[in-house]
N, C-alpha and C. Protein backbone atom coordinates (compact mmCIF):
# COMPACT_ATOMS: atom_id res chain seq x y z
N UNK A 1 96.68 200.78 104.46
CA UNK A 1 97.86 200.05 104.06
C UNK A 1 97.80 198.65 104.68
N UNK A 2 98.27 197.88 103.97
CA UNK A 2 97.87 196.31 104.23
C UNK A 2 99.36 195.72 104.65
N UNK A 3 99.84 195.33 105.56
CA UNK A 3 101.25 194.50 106.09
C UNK A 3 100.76 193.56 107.09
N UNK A 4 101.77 192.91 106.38
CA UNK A 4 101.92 191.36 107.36
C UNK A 4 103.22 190.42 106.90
N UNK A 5 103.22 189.67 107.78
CA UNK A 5 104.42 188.52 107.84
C UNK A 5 104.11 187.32 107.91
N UNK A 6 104.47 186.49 107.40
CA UNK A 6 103.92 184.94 108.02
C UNK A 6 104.94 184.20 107.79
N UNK A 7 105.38 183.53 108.73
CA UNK A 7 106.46 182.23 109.02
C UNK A 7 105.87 180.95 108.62
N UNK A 8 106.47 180.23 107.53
CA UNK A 8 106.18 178.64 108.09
C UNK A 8 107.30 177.99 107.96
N UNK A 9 107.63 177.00 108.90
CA UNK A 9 108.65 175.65 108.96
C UNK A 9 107.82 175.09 107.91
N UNK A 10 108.93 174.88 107.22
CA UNK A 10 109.09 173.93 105.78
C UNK A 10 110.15 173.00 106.28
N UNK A 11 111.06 173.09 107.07
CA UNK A 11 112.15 171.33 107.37
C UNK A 11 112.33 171.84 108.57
N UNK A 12 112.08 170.72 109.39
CA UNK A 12 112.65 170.65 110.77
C UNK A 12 113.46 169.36 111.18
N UNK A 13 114.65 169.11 111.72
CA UNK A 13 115.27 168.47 112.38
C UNK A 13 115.55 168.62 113.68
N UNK A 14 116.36 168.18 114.62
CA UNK A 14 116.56 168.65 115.73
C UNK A 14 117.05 169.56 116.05
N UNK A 15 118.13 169.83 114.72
CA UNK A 15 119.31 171.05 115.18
C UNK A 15 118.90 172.02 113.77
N UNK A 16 118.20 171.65 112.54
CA UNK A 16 118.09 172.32 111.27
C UNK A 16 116.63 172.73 111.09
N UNK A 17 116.08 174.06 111.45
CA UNK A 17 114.96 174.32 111.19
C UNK A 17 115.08 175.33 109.69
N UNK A 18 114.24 175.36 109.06
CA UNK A 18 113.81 176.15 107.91
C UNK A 18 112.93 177.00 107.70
N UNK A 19 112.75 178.06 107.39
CA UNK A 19 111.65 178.39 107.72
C UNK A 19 111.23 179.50 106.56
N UNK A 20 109.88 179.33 105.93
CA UNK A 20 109.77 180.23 104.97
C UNK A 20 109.47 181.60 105.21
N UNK A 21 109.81 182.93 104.92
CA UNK A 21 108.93 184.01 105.03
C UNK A 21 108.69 184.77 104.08
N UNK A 22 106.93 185.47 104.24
CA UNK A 22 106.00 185.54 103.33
C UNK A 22 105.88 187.41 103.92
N UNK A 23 106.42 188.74 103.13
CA UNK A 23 105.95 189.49 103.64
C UNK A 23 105.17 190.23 102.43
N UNK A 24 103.82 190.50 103.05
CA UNK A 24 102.97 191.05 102.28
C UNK A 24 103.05 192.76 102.23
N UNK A 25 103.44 193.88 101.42
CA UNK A 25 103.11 194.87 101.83
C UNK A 25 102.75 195.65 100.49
N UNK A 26 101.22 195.24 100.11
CA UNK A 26 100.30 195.81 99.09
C UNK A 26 100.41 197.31 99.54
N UNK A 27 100.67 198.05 98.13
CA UNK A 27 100.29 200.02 98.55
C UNK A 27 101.64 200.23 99.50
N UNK A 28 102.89 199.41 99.25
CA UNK A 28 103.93 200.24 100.19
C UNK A 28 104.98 199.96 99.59
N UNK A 29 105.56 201.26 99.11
CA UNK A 29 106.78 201.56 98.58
C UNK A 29 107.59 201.97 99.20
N UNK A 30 108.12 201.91 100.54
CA UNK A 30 109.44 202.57 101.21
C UNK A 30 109.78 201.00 101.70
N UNK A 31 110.95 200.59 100.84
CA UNK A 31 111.44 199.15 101.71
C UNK A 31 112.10 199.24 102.46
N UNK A 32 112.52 200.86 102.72
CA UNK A 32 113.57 200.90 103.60
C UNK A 32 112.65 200.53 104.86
N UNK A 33 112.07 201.31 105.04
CA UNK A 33 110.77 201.22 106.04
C UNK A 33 110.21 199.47 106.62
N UNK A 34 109.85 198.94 105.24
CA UNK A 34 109.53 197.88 105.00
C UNK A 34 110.94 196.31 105.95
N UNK A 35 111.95 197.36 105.53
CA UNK A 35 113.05 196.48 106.12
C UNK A 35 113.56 196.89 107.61
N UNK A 36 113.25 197.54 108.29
CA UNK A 36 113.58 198.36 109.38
C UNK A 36 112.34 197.60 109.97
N UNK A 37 110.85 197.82 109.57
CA UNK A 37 109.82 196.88 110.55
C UNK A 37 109.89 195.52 110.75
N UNK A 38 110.20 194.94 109.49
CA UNK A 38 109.39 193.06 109.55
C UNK A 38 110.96 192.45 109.54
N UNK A 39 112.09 192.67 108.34
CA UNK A 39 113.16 192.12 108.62
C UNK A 39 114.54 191.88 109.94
N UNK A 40 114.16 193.24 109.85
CA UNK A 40 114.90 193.70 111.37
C UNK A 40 114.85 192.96 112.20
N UNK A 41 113.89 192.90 113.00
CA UNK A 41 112.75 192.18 113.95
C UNK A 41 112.89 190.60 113.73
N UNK A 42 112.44 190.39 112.50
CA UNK A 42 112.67 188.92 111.87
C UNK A 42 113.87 188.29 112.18
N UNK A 43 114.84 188.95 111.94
CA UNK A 43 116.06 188.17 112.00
C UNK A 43 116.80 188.11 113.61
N UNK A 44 116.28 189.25 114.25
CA UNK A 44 116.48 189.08 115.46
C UNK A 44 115.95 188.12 116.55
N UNK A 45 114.64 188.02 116.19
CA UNK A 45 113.83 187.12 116.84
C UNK A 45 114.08 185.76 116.58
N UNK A 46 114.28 185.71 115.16
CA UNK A 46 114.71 184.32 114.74
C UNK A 46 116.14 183.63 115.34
N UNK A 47 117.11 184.65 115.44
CA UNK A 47 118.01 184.45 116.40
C UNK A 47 118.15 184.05 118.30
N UNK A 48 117.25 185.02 118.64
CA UNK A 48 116.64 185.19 119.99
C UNK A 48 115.78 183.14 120.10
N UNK A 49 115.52 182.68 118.92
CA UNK A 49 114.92 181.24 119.29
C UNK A 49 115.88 180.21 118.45
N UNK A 50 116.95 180.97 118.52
CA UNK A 50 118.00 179.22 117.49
C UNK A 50 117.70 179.08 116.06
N UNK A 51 117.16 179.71 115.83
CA UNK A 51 117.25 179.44 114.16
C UNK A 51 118.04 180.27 113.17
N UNK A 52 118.59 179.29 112.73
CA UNK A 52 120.30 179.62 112.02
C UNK A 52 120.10 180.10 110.57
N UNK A 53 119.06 180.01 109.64
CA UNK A 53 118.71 179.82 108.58
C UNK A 53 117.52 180.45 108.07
N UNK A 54 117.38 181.57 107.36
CA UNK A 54 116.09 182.17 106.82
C UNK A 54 116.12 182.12 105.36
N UNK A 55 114.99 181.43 104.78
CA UNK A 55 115.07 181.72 103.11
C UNK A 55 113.91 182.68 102.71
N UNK A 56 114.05 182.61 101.54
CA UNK A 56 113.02 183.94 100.74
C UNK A 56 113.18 183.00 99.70
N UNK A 57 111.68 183.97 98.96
CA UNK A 57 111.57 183.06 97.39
C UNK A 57 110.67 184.40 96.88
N UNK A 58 111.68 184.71 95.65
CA UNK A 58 110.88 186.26 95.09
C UNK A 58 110.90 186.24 94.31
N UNK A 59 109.37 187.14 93.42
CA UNK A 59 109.55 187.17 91.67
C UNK A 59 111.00 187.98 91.21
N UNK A 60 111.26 187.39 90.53
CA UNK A 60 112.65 188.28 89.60
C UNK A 60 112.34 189.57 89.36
N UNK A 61 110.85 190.03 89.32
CA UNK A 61 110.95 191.84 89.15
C UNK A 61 111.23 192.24 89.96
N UNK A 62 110.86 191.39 91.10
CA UNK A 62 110.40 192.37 92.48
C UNK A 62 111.88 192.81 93.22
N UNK A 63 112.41 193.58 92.40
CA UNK A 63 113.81 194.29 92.06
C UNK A 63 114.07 195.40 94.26
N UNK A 64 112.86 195.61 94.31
CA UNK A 64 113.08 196.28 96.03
C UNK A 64 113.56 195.33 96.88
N UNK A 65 112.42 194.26 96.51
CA UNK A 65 112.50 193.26 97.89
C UNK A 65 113.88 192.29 97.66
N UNK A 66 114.12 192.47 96.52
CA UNK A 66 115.97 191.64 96.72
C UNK A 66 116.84 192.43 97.06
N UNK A 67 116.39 193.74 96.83
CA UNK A 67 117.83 194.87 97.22
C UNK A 67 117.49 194.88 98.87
N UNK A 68 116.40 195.02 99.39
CA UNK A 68 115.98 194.65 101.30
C UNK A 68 116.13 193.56 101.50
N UNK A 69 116.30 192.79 101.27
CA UNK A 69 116.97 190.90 101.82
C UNK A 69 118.48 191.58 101.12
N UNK A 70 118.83 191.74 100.21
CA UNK A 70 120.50 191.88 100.05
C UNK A 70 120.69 192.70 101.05
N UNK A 71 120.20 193.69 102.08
CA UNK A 71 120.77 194.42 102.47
C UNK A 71 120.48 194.32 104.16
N UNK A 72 120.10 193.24 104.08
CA UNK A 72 120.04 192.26 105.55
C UNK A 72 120.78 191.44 105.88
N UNK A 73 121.92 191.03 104.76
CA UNK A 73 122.81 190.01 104.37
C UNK A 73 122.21 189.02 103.46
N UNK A 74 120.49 188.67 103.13
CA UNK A 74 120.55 187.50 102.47
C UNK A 74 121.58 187.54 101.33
N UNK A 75 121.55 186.43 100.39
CA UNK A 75 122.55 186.35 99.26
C UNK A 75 121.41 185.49 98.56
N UNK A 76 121.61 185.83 97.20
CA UNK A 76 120.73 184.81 96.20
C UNK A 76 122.06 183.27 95.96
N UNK A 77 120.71 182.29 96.30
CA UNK A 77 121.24 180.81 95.83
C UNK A 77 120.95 180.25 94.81
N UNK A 78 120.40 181.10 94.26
CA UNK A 78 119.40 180.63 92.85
C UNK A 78 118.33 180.67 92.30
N UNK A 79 117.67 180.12 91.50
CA UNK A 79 116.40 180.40 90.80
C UNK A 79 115.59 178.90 90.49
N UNK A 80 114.34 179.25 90.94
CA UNK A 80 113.35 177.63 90.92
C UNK A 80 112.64 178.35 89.73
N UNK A 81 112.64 177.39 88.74
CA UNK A 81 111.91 177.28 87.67
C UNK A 81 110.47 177.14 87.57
N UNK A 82 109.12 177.71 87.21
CA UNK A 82 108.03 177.61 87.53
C UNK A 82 107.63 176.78 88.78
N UNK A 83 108.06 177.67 89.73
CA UNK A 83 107.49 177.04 91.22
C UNK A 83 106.25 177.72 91.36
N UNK A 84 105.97 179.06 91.18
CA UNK A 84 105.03 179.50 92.05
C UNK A 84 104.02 180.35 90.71
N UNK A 85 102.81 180.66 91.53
CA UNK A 85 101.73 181.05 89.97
C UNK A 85 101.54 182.23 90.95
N UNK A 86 101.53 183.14 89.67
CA UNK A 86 100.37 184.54 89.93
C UNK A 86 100.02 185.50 88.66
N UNK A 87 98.84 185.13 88.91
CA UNK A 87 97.26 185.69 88.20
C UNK A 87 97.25 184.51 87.20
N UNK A 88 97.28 183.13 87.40
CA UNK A 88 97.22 181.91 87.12
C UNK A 88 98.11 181.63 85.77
N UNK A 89 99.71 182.21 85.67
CA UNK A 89 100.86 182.09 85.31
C UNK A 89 101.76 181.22 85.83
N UNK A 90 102.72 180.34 85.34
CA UNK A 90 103.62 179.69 86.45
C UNK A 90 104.75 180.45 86.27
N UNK A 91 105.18 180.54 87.18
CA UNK A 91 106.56 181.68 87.27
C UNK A 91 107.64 181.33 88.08
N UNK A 92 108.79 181.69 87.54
CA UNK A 92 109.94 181.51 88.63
C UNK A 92 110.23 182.70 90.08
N UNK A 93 110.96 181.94 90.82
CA UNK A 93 111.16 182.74 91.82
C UNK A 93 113.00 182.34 92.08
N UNK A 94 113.19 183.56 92.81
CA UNK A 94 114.79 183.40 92.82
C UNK A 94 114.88 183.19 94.72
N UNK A 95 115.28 182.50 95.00
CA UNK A 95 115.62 181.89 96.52
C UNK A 95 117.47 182.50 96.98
N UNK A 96 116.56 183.14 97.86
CA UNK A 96 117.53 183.94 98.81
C UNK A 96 117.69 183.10 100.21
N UNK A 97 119.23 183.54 100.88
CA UNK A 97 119.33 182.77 102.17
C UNK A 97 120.16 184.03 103.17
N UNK A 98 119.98 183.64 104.26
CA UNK A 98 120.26 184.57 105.14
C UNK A 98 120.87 183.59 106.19
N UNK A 99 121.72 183.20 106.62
CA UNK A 99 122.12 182.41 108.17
C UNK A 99 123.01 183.27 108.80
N UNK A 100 122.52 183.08 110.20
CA UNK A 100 122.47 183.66 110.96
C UNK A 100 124.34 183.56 111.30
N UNK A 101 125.25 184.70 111.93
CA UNK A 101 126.37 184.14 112.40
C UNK A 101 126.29 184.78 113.90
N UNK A 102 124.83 184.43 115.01
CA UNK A 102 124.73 183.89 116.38
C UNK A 102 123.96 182.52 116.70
N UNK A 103 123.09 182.45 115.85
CA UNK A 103 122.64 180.85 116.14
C UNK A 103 122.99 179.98 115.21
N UNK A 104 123.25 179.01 115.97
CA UNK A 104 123.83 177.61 115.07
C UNK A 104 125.60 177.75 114.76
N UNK A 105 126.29 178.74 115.64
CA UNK A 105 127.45 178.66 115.27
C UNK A 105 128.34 177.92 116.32
């Protein structure tokens, strides 16, 4: 089974960091699972260092991974119009947000 996470700052200011996250979990169908390891953790840690603000950016099928960010608190803000390609398609993704109510308040 293949998992991982990866963070990147996409906007930083002094007081406004951003930060994208990327979780990979090829061959794994329990999001509960999925949300209990990497989100959990994620949002705590992200708290534990001041950062007020987590986004997501997901294909519109990917019908699990919005019900595990909805159920972390993110909320959908909307939908980017051919932002992102896969299997050399341009495709939309729907952008989720999560802020935090211990850092940045």
């Amino acid at each position: 089974m293949k998992r991982w996470v990866m963070i990147e700052e996409i906007f930083s200011l002094r007081e406004d960091i951003r930060l994208d996250i990327i979780i990979d979990t090829t061959q794994h169908s329990d999001w509960e699972q999925v949300r209990a390891i990497y989100l959990d953790e994620l949002m705590a840690s992200s708290e534990r260092h001041g950062i007020w603000t987590l986004y997501g950016s997901t294909f519109p099928e990917n019908e699990a991974s919005l019900r595990a960010q909805s159920a972390c608190g993110f909320r959908v803000m909307g939908r980017r119009a051919r932002i992102a390609q896969r299997h050399g398609a341009w495709r939309d993704t729907i952008i989720t947000e999560r802020r935090s109510k211990i850092a940045g308040v």
